[in-house]
C-alpha atoms as a PDB file:
ATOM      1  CA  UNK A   1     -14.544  30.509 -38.781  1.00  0.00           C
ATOM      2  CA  UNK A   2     -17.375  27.898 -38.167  1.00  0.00           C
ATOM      3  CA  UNK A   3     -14.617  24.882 -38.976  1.00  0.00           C
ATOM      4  CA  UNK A   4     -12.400  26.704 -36.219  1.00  0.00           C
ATOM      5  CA  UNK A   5     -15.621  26.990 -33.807  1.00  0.00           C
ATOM      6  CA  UNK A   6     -16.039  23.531 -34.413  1.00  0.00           C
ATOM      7  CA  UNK A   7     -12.741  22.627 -33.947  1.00  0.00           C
ATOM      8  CA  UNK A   8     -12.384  24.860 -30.514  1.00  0.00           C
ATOM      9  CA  UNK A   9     -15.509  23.279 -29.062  1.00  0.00           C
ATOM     10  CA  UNK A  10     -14.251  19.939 -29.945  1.00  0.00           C
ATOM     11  CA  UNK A  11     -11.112  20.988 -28.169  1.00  0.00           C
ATOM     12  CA  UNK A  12     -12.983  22.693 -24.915  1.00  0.00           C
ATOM     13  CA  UNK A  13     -15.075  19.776 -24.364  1.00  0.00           C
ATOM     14  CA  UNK A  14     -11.897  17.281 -24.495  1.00  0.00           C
ATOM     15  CA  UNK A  15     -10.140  19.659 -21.867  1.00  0.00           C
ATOM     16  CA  UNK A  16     -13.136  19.212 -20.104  1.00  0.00           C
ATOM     17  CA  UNK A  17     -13.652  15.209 -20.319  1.00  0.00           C
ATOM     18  CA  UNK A  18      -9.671  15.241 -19.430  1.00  0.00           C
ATOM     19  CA  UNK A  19      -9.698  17.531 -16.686  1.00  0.00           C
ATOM     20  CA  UNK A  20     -13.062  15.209 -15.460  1.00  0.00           C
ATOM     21  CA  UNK A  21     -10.769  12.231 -15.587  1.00  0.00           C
ATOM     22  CA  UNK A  22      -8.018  13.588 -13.960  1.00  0.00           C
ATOM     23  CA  UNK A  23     -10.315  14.714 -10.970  1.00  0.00           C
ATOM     24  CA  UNK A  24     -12.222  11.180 -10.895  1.00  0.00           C
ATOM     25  CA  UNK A  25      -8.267   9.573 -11.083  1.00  0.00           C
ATOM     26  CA  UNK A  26      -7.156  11.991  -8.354  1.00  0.00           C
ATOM     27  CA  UNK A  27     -10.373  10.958  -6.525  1.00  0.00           C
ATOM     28  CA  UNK A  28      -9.717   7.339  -6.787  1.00  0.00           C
ATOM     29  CA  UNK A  29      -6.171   7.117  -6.162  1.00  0.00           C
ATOM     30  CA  UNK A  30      -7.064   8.995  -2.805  1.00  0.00           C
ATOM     31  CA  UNK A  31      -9.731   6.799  -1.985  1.00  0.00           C
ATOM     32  CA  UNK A  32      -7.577   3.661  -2.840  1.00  0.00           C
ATOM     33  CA  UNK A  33      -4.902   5.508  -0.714  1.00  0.00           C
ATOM     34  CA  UNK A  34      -6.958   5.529   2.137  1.00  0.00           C
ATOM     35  CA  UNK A  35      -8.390   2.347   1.412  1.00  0.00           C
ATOM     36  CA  UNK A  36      -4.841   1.005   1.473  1.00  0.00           C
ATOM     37  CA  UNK A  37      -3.522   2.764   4.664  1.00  0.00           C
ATOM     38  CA  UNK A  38      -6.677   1.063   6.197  1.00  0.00           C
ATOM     39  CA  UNK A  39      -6.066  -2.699   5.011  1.00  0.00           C
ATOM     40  CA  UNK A  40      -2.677  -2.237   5.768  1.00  0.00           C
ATOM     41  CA  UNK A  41      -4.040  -1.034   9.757  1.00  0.00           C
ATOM     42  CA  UNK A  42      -6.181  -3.949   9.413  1.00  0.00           C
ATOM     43  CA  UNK A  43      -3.515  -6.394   8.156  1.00  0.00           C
ATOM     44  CA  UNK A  44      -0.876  -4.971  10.832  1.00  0.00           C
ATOM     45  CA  UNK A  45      -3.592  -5.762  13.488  1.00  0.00           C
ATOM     46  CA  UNK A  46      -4.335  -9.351  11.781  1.00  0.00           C
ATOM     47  CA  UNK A  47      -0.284 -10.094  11.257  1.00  0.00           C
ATOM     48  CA  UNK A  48       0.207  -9.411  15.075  1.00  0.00           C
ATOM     49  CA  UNK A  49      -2.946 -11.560  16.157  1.00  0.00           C
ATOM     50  CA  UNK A  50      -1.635 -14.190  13.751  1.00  0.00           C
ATOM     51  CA  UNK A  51       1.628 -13.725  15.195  1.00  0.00           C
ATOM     52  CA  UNK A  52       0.615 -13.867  18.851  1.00  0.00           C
ATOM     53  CA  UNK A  53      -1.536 -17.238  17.896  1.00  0.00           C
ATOM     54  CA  UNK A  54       1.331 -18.832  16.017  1.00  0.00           C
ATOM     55  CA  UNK A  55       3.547 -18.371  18.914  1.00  0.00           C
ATOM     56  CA  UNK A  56       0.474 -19.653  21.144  1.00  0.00           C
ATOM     57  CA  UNK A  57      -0.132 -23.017  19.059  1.00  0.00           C
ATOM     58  CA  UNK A  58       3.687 -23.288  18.598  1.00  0.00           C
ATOM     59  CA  UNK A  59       3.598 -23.401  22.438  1.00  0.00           C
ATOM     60  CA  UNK A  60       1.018 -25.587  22.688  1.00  0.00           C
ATOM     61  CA  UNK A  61       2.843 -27.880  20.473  1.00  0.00           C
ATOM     62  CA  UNK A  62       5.957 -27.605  22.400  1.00  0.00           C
ATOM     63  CA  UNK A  63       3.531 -28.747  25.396  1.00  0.00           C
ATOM     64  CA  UNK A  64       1.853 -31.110  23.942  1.00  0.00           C
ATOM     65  CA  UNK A  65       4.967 -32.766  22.486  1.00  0.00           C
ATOM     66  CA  UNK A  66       6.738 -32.551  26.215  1.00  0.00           C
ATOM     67  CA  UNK A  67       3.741 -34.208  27.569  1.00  0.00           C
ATOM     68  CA  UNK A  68       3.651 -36.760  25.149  1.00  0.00           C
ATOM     69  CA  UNK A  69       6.870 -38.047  25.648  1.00  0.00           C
ATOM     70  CA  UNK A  70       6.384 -37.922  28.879  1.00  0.00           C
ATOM     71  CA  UNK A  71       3.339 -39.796  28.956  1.00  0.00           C
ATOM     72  CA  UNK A  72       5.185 -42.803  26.330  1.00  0.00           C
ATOM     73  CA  UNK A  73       7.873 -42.779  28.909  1.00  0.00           C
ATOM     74  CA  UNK A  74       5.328 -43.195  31.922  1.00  0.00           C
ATOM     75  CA  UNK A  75       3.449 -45.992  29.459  1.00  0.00           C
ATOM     76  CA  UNK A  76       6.550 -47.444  28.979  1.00  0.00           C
ATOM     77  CA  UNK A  77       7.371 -47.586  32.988  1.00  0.00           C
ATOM     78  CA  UNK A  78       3.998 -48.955  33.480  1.00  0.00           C
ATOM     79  CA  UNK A  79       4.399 -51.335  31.353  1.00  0.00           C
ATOM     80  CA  UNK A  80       7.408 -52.358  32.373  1.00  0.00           C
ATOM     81  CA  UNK A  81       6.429 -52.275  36.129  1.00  0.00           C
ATOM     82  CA  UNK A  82       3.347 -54.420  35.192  1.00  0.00           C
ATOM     83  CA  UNK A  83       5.375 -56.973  33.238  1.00  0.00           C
ATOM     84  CA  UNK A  84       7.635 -56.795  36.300  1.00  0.00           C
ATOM     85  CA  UNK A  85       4.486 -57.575  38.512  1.00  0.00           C
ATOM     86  CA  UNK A  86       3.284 -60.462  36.134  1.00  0.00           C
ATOM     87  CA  UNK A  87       6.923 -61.831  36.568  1.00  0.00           C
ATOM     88  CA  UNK A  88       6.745 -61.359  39.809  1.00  0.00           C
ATOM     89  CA  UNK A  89       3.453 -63.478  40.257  1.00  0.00           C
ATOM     90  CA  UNK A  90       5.155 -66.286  38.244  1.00  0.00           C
ATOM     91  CA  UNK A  91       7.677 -65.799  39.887  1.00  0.00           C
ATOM     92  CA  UNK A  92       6.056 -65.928  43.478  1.00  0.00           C
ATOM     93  CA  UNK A  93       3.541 -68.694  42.396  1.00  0.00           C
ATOM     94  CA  UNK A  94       6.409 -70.690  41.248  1.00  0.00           C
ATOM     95  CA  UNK A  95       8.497 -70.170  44.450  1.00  0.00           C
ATOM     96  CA  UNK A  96       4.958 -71.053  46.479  1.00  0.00           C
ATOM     97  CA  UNK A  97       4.714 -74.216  44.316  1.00  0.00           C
ATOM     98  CA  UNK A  98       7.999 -75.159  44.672  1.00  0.00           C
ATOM     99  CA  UNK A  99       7.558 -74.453  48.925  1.00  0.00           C
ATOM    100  CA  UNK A 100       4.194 -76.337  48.440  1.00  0.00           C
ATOM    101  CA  UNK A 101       5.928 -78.990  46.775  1.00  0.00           C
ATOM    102  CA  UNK A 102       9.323 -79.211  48.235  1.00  0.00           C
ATOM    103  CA  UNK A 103       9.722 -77.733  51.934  1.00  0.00           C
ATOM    104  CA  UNK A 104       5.412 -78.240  52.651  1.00  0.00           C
ATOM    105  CA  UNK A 105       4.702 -74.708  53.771  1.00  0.00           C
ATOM    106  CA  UNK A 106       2.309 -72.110  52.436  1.00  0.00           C
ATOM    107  CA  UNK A 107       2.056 -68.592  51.866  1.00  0.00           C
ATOM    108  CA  UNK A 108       1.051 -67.327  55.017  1.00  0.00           C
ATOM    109  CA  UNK A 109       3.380 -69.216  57.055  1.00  0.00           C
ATOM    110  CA  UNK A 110       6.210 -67.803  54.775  1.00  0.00           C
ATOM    111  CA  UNK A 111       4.627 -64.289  54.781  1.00  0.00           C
ATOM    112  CA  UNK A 112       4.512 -65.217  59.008  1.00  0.00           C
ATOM    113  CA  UNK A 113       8.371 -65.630  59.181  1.00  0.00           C
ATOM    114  CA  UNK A 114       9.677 -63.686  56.557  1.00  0.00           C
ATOM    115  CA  UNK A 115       7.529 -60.196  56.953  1.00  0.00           C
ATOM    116  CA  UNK A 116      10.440 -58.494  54.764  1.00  0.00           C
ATOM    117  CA  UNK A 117      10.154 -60.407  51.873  1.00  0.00           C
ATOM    118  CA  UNK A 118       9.072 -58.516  48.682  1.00  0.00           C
ATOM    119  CA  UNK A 119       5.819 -58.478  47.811  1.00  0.00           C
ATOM    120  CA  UNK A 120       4.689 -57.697  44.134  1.00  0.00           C
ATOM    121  CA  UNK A 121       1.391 -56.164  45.345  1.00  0.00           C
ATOM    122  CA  UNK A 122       3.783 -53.472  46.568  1.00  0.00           C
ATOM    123  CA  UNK A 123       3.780 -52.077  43.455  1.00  0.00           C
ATOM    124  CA  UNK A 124       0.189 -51.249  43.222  1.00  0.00           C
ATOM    125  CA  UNK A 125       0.636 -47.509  44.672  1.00  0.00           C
ATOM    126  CA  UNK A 126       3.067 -46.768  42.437  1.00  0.00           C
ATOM    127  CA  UNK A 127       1.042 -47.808  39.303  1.00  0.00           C
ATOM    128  CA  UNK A 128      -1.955 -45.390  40.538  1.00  0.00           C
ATOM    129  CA  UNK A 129       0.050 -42.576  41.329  1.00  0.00           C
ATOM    130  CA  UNK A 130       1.332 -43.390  37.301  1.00  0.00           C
ATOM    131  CA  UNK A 131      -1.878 -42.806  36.536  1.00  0.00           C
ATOM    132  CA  UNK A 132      -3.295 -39.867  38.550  1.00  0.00           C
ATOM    133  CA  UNK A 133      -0.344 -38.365  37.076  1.00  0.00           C
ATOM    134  CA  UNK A 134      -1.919 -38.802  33.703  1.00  0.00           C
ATOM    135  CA  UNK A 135      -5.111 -38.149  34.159  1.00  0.00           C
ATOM    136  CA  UNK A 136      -3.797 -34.477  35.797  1.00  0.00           C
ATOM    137  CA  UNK A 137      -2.335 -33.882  32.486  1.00  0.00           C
ATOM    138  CA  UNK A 138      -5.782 -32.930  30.895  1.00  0.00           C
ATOM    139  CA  UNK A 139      -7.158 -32.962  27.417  1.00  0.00           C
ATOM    140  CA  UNK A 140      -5.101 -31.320  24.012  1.00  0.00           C
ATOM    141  CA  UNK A 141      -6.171 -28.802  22.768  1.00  0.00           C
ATOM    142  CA  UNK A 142      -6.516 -29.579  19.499  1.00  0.00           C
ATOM    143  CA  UNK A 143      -8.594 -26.757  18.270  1.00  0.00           C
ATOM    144  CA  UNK A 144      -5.901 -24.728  18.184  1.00  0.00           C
ATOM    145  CA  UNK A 145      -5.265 -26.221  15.065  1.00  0.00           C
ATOM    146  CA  UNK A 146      -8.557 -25.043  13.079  1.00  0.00           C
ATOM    147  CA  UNK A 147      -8.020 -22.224  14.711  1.00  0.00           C
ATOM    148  CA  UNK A 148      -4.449 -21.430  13.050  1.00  0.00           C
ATOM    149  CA  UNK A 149      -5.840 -22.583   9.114  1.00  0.00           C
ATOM    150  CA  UNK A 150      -8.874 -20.115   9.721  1.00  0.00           C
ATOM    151  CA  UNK A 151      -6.200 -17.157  10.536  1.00  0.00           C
ATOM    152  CA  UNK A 152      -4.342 -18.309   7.665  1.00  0.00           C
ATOM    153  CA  UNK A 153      -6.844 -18.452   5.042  1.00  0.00           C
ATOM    154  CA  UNK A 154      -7.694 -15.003   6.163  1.00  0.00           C
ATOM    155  CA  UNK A 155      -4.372 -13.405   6.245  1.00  0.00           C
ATOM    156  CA  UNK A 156      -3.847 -15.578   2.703  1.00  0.00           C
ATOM    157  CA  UNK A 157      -7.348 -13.050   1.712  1.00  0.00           C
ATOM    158  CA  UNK A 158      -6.228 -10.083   2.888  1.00  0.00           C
ATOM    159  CA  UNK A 159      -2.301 -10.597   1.304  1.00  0.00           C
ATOM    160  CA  UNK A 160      -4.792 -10.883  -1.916  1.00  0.00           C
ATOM    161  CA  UNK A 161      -5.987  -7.584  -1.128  1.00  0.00           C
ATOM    162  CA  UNK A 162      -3.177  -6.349  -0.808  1.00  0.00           C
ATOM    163  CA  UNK A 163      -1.902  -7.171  -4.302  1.00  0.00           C
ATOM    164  CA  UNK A 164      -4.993  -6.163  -6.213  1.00  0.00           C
ATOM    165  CA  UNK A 165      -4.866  -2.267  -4.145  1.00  0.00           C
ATOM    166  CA  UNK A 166      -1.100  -2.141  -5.341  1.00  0.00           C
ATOM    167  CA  UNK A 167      -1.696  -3.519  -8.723  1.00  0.00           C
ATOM    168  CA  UNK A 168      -4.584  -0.487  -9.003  1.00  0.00           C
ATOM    169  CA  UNK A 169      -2.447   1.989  -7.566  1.00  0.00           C
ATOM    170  CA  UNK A 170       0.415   1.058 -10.528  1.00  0.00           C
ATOM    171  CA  UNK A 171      -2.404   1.057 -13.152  1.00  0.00           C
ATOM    172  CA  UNK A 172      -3.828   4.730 -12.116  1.00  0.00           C
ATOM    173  CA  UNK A 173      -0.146   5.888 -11.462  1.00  0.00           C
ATOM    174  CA  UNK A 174       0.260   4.737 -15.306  1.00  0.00           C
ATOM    175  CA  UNK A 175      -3.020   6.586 -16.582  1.00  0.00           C
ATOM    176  CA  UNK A 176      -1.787   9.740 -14.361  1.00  0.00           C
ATOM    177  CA  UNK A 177       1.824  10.361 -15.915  1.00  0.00           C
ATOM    178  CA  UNK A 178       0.102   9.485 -19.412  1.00  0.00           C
ATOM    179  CA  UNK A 179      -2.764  12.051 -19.427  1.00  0.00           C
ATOM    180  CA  UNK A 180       0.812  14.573 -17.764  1.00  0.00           C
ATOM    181  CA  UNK A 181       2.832  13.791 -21.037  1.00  0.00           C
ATOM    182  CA  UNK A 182      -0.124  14.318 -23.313  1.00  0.00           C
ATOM    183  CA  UNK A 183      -0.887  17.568 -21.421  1.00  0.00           C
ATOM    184  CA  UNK A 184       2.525  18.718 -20.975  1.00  0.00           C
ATOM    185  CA  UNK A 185       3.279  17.926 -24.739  1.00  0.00           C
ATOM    186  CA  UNK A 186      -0.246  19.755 -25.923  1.00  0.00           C
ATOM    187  CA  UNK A 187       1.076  22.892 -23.664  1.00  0.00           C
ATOM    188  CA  UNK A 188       4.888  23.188 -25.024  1.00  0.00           C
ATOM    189  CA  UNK A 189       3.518  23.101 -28.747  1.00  0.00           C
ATOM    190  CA  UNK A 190       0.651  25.651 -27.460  1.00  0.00           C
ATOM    191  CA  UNK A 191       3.356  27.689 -25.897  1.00  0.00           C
ATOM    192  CA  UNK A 192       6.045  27.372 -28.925  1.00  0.00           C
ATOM    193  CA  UNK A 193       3.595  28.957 -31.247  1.00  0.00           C
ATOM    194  CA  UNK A 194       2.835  31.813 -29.025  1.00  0.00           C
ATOM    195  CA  UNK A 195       6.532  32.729 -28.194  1.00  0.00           C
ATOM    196  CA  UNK A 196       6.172  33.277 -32.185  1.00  0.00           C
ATOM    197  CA  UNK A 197       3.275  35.397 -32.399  1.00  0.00           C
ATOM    198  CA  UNK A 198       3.831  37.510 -29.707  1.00  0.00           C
ATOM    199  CA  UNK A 199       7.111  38.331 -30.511  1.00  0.00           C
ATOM    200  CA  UNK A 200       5.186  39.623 -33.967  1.00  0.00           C
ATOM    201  CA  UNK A 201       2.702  41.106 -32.509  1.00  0.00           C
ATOM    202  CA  UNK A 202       5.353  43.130 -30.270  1.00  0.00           C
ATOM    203  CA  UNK A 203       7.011  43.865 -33.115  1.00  0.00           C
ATOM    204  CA  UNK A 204       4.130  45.131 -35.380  1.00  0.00           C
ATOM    205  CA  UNK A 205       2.710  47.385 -32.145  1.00  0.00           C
ATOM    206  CA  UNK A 206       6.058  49.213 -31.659  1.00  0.00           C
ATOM    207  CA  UNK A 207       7.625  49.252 -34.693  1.00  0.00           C
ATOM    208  CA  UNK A 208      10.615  47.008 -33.416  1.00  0.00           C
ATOM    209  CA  UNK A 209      12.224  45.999 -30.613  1.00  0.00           C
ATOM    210  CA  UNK A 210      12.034  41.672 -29.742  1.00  0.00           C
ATOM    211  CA  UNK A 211       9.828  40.288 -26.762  1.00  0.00           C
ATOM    212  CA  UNK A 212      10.661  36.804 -25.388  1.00  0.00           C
ATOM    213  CA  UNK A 213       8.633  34.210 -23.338  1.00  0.00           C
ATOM    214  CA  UNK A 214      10.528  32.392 -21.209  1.00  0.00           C
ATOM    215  CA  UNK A 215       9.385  29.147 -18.872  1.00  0.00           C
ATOM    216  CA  UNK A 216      10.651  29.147 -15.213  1.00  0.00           C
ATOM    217  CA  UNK A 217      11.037  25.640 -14.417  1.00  0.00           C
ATOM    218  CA  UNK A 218      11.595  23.533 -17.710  1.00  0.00           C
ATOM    219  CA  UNK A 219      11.873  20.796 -15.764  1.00  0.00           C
ATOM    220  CA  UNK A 220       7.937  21.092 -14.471  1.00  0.00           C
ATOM    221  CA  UNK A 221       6.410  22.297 -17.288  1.00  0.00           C
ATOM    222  CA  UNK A 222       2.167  22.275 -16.111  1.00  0.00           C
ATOM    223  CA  UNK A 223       3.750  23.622 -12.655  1.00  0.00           C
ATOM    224  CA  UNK A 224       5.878  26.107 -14.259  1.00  0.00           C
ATOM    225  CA  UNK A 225       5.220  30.135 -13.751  1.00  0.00           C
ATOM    226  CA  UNK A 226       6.239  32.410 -17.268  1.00  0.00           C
ATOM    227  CA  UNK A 227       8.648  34.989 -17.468  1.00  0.00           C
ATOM    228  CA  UNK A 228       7.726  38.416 -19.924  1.00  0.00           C
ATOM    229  CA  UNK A 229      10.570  39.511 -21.186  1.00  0.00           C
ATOM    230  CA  UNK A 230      10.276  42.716 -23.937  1.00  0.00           C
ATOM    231  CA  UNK A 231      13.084  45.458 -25.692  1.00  0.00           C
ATOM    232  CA  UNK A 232      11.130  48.283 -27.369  1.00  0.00           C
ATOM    233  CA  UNK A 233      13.360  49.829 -29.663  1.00  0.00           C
ATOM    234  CA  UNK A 234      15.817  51.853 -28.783  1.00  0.00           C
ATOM    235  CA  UNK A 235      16.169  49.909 -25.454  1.00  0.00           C
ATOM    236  CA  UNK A 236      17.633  47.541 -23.522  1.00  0.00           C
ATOM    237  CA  UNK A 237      16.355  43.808 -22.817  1.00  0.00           C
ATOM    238  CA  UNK A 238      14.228  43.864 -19.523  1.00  0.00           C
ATOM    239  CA  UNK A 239      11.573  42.775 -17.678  1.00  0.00           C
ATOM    240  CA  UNK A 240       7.833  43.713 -18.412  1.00  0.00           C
ATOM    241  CA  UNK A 241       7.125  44.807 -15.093  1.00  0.00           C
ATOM    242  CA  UNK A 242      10.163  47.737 -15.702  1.00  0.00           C
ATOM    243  CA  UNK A 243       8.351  48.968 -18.333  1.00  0.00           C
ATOM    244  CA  UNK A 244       6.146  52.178 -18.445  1.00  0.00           C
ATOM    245  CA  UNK A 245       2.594  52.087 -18.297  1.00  0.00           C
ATOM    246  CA  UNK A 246       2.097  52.318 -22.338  1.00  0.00           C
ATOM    247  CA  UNK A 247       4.698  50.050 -22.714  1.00  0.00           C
ATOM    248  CA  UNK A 248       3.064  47.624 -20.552  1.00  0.00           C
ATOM    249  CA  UNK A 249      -0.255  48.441 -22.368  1.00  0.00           C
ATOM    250  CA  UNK A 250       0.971  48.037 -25.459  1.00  0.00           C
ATOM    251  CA  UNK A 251       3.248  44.102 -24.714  1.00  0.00           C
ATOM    252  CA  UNK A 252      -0.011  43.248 -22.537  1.00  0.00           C
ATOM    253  CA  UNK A 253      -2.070  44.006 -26.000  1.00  0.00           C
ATOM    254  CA  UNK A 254       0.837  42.133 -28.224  1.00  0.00           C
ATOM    255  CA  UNK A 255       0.239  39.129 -25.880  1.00  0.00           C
ATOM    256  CA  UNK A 256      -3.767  39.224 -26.130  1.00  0.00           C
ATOM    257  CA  UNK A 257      -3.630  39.203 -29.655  1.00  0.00           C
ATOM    258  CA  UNK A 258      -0.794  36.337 -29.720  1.00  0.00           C
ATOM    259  CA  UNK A 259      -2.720  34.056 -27.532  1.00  0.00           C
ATOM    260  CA  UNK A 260      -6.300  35.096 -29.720  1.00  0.00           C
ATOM    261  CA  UNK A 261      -3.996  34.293 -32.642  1.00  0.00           C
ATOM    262  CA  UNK A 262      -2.994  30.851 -31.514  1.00  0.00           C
ATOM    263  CA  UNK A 263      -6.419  29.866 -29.949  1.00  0.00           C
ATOM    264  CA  UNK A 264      -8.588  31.674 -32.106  1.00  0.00           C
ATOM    265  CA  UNK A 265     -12.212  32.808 -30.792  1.00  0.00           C
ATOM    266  CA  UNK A 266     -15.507  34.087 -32.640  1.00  0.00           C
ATOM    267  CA  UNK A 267     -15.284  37.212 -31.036  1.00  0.00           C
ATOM    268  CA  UNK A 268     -14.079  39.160 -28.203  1.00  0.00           C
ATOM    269  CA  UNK A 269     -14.728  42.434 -26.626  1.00  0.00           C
ATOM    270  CA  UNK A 270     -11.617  44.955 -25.929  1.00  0.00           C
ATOM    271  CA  UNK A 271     -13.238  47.120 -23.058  1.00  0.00           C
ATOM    272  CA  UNK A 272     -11.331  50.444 -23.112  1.00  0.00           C
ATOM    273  CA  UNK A 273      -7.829  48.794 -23.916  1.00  0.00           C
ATOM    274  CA  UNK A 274      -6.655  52.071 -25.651  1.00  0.00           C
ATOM    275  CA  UNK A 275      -7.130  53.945 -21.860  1.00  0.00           C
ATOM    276  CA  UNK A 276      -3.242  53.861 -21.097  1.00  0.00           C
ATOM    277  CA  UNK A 277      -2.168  54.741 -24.866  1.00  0.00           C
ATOM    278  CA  UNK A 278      -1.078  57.813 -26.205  1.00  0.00           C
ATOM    279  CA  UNK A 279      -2.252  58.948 -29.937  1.00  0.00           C
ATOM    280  CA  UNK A 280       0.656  57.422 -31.473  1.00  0.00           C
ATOM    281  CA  UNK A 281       0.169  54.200 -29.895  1.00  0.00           C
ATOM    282  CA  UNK A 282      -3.769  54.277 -30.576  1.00  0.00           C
ATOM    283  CA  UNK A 283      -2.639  54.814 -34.108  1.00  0.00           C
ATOM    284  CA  UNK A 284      -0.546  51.849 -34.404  1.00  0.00           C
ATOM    285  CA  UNK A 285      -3.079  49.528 -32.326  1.00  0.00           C
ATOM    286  CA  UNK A 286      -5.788  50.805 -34.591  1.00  0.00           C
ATOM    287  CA  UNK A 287      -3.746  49.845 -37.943  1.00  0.00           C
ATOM    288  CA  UNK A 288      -3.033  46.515 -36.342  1.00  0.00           C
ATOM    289  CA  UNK A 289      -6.394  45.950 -35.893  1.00  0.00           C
ATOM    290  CA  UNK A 290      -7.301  46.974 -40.109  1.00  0.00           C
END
């Protein structure tokens, strides 16, 4: 008796530090739940932001690479207007050196006569509207940039998250379905042995008959409800609830015993369980009990 004391106590208090467990794991796996919905929120809200800033620099880009080539092409017509207007000045000192030389006349006399004659200063305007037109384009932005690697190395953070929360919801997931086999196997060998003894104990109570324990959904064992199922003698199989009120007595006393059989306890008090039996029935509960 003290071995089996020992050895129930030993069992109650690992029900207990299993049933703690599962409670703490049921705990945590809804805290990392919520944990999760709300990084997920937060990396919804992030993904968008990053989305709406990608599409922002990307447009930037876009602008800054339109203006850029637009700018080389308006350096590259500058500079092809001012090595116009250099040639030009060779071109016009050469023509006044050759007047100077050859036909004796200056600039202004020339300029005088011929007032339609091109003049390269004519292409001053143009050059500092060329120019205005840069300057209006403005600065880059080219924080844009930083500001893109900084969203990245914090959606790169939060992706990391994101992989540890699943990684612990797997690992308690795991722990879950192990502590539901060990549980679920500890109950079908608990509830195979006491199929057997209560069908004895039926037996030795009424002289006869065969009582049956039957699970309702095999498929969900710890979920499962449990079907009584007893034929005194001389009758037909039935449910316990059809029975009379000795009978019922008498397969609720067959069960009591069966379970005290299986999980065995230093003592227990029967508070007026012989109320619903008749003097036969007394008679065999009392020999039972011898």
């Amino acid at each position: 008796m003290e071995g089996l004391s020992q050895e129930e106590e030993n069992s109650n208090k690992r029900i207990l530090e299993l049933e703690t467990a599962s409670i703490e794991l049921e705990t945590r796996n809804e805290d990392l739940k919520k944990q999760k919905t709300s990084l997920e929120e937060e990396l919804s809200v992030k993904s968008s932001l990053f989305s709406g800033i990608k599409n922002r620099f990307s447009g930037l880009q876009n602008n800054i690479n339109q203006h850029k080539d637009i700018l080389d092409a308006n350096k590259a017509k500058i500079h092809q207007i001012q090595m116009q207007a250099q040639e030009m000045t060779f071109l016009e000192n050469s023509i006044l050196e050759r007047m100077e030389q050859v036909y004796k006349t200056g600039k202004e006399e020339v300029q005088s006569r011929f007032k339609e004659d091109f003049n390269p200063d004519e292409t001053s305007p143009e050059i500092e509207l060329l120019k205005q037109k840069i300057e209006s384009y403005g600065q880059v932005n080219l924080v844009a940039i930083e500001e893109f690697d900084e969203l990245r190395q914090r959606f790169d953070f939060l992706t990391n998250q994101q992989s540890d929360l699943i990684k612990s919801k797997e690992s308690l997931h795991e722990a879950i379905l192990k502590i539901n086999r060990t549980t679920r196997k500890m109950f079908l060998e608990t509830f195979e042995k006491l199929v057997v003894e209560f069908k004895n104990y039926f037996r030795l109570l009424f002289g006869g008959g065969d009582a049956q324990l039957f699970l309702q959904d095999e498929q969900d064992v710890l979920e499962s409800g449990i079907e009584i199922v007893c034929r005194p003698p001389g009758k037909k199989l039935q449910n316990v609830l059809l029975l009379s009120g000795g009978e019922k007595a008498m397969s609720a006393i067959a069960l009591l015993f069966a379970i005290f059989k299986v999980k065995p306890s230093p003592f227990f008090v029967l508070d007026e369980i012989d109320a619903a039996l008749d003097e036969a029935n007394v008679d065999r509960f009392s020999r039972m009990l011898v």
